[in-house]
Protein backbone atom coordinates (compact mmCIF):
# COMPACT_ATOMS: atom_id res chain seq x y z
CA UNK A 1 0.00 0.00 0.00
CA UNK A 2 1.04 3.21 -0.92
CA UNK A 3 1.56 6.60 1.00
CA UNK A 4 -2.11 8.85 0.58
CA UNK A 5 -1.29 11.96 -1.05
CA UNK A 6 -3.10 15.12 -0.61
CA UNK A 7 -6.75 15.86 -2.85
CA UNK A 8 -5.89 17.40 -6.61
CA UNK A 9 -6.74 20.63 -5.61
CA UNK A 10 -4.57 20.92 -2.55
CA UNK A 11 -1.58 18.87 -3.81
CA UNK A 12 -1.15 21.92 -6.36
CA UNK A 13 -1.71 24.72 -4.04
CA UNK A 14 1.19 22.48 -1.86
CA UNK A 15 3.51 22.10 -4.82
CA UNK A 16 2.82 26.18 -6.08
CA UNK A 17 3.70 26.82 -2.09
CA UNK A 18 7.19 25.14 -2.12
CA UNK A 19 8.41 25.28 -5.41
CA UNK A 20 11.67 26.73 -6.08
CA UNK A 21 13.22 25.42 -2.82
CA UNK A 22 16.56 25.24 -3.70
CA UNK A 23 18.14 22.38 -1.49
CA UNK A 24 21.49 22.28 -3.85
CA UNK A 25 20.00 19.31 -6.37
CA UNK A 26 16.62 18.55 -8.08
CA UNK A 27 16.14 14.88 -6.58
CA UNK A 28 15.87 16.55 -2.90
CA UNK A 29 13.34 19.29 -4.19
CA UNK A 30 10.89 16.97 -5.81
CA UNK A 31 11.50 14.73 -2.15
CA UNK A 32 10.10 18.15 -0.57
CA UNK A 33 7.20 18.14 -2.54
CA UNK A 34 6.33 14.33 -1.53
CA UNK A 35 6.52 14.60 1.77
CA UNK A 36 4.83 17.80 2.13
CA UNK A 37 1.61 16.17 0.02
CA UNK A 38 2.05 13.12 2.08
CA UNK A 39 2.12 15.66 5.42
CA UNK A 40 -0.81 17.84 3.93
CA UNK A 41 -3.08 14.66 3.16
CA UNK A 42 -2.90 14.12 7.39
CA UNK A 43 -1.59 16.81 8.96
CA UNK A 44 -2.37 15.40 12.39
CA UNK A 45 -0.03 13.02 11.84
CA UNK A 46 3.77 12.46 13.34
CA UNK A 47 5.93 11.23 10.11
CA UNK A 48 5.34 7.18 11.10
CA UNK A 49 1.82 8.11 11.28
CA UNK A 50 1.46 9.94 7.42
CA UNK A 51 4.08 6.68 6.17
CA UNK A 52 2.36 4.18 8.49
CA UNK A 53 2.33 1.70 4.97
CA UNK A 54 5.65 2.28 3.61
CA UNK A 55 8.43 1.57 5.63
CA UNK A 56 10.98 3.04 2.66
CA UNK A 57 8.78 6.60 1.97
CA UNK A 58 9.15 6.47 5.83
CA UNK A 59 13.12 6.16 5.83
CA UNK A 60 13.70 8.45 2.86
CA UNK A 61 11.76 11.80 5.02
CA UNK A 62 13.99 10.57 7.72
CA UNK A 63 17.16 10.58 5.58
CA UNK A 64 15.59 13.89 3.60
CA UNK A 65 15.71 16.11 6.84
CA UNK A 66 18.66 14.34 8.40
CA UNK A 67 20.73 16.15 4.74
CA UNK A 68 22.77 19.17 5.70
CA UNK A 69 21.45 20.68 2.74
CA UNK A 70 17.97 20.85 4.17
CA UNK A 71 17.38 23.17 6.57
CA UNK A 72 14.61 25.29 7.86
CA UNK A 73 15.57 28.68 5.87
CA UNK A 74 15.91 26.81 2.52
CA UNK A 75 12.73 25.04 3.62
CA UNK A 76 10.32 27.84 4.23
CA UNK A 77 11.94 30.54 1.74
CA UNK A 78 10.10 29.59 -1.29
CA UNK A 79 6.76 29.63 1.25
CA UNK A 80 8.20 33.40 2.33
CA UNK A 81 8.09 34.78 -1.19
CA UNK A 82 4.57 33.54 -1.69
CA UNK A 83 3.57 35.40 1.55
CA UNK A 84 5.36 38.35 0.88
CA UNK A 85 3.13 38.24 -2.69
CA UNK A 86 0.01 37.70 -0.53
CA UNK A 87 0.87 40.76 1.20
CA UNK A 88 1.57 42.95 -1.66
CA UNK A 89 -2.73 43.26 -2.47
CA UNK A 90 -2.68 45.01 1.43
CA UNK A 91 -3.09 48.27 2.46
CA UNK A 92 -1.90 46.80 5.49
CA UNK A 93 -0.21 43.60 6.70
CA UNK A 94 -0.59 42.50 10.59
CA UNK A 95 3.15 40.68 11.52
CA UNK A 96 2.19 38.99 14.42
CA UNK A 97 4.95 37.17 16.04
CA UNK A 98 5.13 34.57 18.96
CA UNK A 99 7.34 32.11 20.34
CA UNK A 100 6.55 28.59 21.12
CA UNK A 101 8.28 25.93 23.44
CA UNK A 102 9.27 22.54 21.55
CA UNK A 103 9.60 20.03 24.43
CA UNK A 104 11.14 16.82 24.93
CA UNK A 105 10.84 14.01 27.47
CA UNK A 106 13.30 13.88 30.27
CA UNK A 107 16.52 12.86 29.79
CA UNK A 108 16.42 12.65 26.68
CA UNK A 109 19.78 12.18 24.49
CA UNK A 110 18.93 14.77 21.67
CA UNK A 111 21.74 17.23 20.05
CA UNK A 112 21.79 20.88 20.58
CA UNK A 113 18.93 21.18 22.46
CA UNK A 114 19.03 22.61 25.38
CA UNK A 115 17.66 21.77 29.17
CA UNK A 116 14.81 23.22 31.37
CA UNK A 117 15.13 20.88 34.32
CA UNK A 118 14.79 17.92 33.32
CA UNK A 119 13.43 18.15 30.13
CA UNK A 120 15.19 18.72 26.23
CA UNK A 121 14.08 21.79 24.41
CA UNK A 122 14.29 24.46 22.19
CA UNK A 123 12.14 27.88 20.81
CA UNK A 124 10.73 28.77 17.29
CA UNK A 125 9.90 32.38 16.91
CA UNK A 126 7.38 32.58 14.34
CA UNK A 127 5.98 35.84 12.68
CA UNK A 128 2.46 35.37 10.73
CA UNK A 129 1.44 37.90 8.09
CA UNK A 130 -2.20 38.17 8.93
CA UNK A 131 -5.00 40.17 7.11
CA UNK A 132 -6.00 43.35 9.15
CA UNK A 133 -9.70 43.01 8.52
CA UNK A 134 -11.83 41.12 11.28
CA UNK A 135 -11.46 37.99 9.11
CA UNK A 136 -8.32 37.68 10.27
CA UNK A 137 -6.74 35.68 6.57
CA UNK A 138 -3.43 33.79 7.72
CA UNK A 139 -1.49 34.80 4.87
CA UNK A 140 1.68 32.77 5.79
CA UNK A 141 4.43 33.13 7.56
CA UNK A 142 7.52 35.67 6.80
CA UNK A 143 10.09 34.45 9.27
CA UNK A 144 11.02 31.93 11.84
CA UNK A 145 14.05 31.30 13.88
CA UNK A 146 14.61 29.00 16.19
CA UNK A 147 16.93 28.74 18.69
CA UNK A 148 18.24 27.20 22.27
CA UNK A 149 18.59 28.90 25.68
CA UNK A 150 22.17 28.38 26.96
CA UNK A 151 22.32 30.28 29.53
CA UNK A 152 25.55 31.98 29.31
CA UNK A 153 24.30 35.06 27.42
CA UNK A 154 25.45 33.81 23.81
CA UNK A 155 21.86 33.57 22.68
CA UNK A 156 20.82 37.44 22.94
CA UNK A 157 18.03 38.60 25.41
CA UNK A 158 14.40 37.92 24.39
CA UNK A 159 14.28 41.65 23.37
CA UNK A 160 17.39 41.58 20.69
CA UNK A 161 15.24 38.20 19.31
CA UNK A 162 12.04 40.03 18.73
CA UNK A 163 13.89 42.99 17.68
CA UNK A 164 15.85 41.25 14.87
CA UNK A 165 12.87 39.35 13.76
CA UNK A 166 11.07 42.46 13.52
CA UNK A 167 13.65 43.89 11.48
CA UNK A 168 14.10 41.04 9.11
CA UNK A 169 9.88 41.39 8.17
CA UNK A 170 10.90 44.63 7.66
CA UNK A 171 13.76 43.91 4.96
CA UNK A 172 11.84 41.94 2.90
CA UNK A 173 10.39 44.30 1.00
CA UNK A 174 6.55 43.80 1.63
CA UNK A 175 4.67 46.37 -0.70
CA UNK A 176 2.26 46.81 1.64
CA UNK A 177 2.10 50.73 2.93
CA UNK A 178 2.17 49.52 6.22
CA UNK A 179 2.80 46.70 8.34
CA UNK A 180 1.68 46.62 11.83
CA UNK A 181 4.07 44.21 14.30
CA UNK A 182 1.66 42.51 16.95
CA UNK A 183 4.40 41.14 19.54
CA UNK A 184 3.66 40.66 23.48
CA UNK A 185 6.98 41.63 24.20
């Protein structure tokens, strides 16, 4: 049995989303578009879960985002240009940014995370372009970063993180006459 792929409709609106990856050779960027249909067809789904019937589509997305030349910038900057195109029909563009806590069981052996007691974790600071307008549109996001608490000041306060963040929406040339940063910090 093979892996269930996303509906017509939203298997092209996945592919038009992450085209032009460029993750140094074409083999890798037609891998991205796989697994993303396979993701997209159950996104409630952990990786086993979406490849539950095929133990070798299973490995390959294992091997795929174990590659050095896959990582989260190459991944989402094709999905940043189509947001940043999104935005360009806007007046006005809400950047709302968060962070959110990626946890890990206890004593766990994973590298470069770091520890909160004694659990494994690390941050992803997100910023969503969002339609002003009490719908609300997600429009998609414009820039993430993730990153690990050390504890010895190497990181950068929270402020410098939401700062820079705010600065990089900022340089990427949005068309939008104004964009409107929604931060809680």
């Amino acid at each position: 049995m093979g892996v269930t792929v996303a509906p017509e409709g939203r298997r092209g609106a996945i592919s038009a989303e992450l085209e032009g990856a460029d993750l140094g050779d074409h083999r890798r960027e037609a891998r991205l578009l796989r697994i993303a249909e396979a993701v997209a067809a159950h996104p409630e789904r952990s990786l086993p879960g979406v490849f539950e019937n095929d133990d070798a589509a299973l490995e390959a997305a294992y091997r795929f985002f174990n590659n050095v030349a896959v990582t989260p910038a190459a991944l989402l900057q094709p999905h940043v240009r189509a947001t940043v195109e999104r935005c360009a029909s806007l007046a006005t563009v809400l950047a709302v940014h968060d962070t959110t806590v990626f946890g890990y069981r206890a004593g766990g052996k994973r590298h470069g995370l770091g520890s909160h007691g004694p659990a494994q974790q690390f941050f992803a600071h997100a910023t969503l372009a969002v339609s002003p307008d009490e719908s609300h549109v997600p429009l998609g996001i414009l820039a993430q970063r993730t990153y690990v608490r050390r504890g010895d000041g190497g990181d950068g306060t929270e402020s410098e993180r939401w700062l820079d963040q705010a600065n990089a929406v900022e340089q990427l040339g949005i068309e939008a006459s104004r964009i409107v940063h929604v931060e809680d910090r």
